[in-house]
N, C-alpha and C. Protein backbone atom coordinates (compact mmCIF):
# COMPACT_ATOMS: atom_id res chain seq x y z
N UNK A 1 -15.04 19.39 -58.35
CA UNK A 1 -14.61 18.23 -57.58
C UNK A 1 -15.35 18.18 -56.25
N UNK A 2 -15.44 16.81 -55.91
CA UNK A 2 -16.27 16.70 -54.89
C UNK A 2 -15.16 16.81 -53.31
N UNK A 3 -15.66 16.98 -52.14
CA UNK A 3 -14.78 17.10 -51.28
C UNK A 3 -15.21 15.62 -50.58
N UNK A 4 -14.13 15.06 -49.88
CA UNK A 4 -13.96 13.81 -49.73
C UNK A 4 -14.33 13.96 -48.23
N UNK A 5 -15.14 13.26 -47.99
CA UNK A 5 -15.85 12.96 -46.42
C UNK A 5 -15.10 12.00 -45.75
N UNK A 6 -14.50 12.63 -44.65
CA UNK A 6 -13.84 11.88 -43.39
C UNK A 6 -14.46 10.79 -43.19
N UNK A 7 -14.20 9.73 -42.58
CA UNK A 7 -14.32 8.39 -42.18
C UNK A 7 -13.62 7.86 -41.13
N UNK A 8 -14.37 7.11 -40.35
CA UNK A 8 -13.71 6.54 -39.14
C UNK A 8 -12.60 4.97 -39.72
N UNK A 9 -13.22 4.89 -41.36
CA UNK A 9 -12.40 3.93 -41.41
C UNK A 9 -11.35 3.68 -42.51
N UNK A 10 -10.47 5.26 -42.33
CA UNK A 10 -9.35 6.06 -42.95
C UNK A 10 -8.85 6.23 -41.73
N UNK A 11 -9.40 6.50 -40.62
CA UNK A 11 -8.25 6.74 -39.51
C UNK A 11 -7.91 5.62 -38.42
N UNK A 12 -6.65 5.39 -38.35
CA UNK A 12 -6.26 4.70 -37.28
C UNK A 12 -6.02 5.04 -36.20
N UNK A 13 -6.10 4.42 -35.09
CA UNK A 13 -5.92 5.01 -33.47
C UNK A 13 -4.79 3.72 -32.63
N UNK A 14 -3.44 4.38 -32.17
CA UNK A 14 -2.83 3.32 -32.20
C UNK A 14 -3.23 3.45 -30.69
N UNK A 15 -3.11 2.21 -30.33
CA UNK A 15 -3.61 1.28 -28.63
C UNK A 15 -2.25 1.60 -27.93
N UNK A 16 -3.02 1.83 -26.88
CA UNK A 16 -1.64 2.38 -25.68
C UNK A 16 -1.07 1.19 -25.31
N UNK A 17 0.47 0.92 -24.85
CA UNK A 17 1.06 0.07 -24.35
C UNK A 17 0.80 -0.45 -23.58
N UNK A 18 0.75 -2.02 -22.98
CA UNK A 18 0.17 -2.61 -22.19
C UNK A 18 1.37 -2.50 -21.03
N UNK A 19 0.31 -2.41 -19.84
CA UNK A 19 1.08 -1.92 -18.82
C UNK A 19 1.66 -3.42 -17.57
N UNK A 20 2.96 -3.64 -17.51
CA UNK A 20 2.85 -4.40 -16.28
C UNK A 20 2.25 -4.82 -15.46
N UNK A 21 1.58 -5.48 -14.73
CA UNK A 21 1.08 -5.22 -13.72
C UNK A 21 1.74 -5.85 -12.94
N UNK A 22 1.55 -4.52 -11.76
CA UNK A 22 2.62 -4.96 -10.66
C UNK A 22 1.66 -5.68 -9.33
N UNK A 23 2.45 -6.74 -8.91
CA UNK A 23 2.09 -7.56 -8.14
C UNK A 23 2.38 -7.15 -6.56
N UNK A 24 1.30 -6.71 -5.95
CA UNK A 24 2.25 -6.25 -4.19
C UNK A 24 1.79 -8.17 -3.64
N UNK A 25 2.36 -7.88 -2.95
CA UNK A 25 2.45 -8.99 -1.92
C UNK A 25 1.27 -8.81 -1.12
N UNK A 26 0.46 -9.91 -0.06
CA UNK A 26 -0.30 -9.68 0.31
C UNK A 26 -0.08 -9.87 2.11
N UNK A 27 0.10 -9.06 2.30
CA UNK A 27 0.66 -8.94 4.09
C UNK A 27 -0.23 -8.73 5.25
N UNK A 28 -0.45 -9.35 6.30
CA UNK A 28 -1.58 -9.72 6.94
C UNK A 28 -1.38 -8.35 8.14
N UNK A 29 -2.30 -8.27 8.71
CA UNK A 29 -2.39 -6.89 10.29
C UNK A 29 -1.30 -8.27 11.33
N UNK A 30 -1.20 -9.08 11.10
CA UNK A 30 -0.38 -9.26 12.53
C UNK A 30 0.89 -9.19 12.10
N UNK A 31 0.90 -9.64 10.54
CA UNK A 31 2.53 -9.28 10.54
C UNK A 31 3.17 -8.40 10.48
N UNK A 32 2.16 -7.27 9.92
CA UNK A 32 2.92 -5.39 9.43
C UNK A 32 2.62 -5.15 11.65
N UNK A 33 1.80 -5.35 12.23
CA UNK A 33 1.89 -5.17 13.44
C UNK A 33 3.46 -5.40 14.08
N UNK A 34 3.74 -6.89 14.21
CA UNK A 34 4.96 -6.92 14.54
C UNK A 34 6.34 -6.52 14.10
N UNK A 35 6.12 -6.05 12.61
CA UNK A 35 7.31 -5.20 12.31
C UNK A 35 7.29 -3.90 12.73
N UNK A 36 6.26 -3.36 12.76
CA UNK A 36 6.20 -1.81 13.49
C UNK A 36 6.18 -1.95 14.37
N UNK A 37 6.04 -3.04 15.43
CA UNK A 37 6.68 -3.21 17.03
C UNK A 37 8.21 -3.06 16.81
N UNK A 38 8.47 -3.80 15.78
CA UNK A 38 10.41 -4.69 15.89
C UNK A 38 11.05 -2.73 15.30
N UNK A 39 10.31 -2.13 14.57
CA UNK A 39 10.70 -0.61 14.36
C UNK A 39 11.07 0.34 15.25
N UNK A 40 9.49 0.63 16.01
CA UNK A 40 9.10 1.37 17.01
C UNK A 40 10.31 0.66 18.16
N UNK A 41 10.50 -0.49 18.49
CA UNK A 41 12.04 -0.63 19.50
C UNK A 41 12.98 -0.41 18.88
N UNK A 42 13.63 -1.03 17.58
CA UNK A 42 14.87 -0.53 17.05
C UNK A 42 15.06 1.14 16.87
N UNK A 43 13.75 2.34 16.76
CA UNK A 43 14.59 3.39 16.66
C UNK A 43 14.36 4.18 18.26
N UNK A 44 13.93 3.75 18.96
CA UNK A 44 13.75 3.89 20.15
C UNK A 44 12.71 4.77 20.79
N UNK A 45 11.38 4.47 20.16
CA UNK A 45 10.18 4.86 20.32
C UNK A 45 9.93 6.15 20.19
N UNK A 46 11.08 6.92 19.25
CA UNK A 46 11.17 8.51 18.61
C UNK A 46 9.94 8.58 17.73
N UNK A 47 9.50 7.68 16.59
CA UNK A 47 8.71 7.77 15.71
C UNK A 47 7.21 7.25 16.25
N UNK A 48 6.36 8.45 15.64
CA UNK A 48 4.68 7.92 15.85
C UNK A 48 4.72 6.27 15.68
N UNK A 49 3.41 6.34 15.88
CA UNK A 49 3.06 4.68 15.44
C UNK A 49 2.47 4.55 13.96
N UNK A 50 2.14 5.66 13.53
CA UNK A 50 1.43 5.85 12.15
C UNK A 50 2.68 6.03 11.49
N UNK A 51 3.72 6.63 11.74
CA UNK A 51 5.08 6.32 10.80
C UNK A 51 5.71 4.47 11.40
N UNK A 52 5.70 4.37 12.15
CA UNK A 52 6.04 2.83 12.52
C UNK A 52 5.31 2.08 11.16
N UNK A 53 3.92 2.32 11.61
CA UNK A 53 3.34 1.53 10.67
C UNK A 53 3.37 1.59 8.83
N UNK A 54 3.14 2.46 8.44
CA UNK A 54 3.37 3.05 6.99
C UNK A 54 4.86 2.55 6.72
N UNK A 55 5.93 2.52 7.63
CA UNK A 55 7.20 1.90 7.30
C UNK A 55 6.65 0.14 7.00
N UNK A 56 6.26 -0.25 8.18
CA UNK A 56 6.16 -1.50 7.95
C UNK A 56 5.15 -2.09 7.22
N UNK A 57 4.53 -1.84 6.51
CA UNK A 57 3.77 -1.76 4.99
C UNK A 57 4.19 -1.86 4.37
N UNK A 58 5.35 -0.78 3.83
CA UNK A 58 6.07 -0.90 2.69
C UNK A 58 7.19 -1.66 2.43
N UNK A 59 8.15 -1.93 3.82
CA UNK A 59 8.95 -3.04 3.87
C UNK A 59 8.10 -4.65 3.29
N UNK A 60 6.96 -4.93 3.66
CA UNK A 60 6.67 -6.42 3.74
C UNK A 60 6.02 -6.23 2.64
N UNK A 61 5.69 -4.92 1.75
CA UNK A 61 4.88 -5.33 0.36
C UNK A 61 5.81 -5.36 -0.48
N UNK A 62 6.74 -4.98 -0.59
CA UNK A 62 7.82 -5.33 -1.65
C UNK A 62 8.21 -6.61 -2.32
């Protein structure tokens, strides 16, 4: 008996799930600016400005 030679077109390859894509919002430097102003006063100028800011990024891309 002969031995049966593999083939690419005996095997199937199932396709990965298509992924969401997630949509951020698109938020401008003056507006993430003035929320990390409206931050930096509401917690009373305890936090860097690089945490001010990284907060107010993530608030307005949501």
């Amino acid at each position: 008996m002969a031995a049966k030679k593999a083939t690419t077109e005996n095997i199937t390859t199932a396709k990965p799930a298509a992924k969401k894509a997630s949509v951020k919002k698109s938020v401008s430097y003056d507006e993430i600016s003035k929320r990390a102003f409206e931050i930096f006063i509401s917690n009373g100028g305890s936090a860097s400005a690089e945490q001010n800011w990284i907060q107010a990024e993530k608030e307005l891309s949501k």
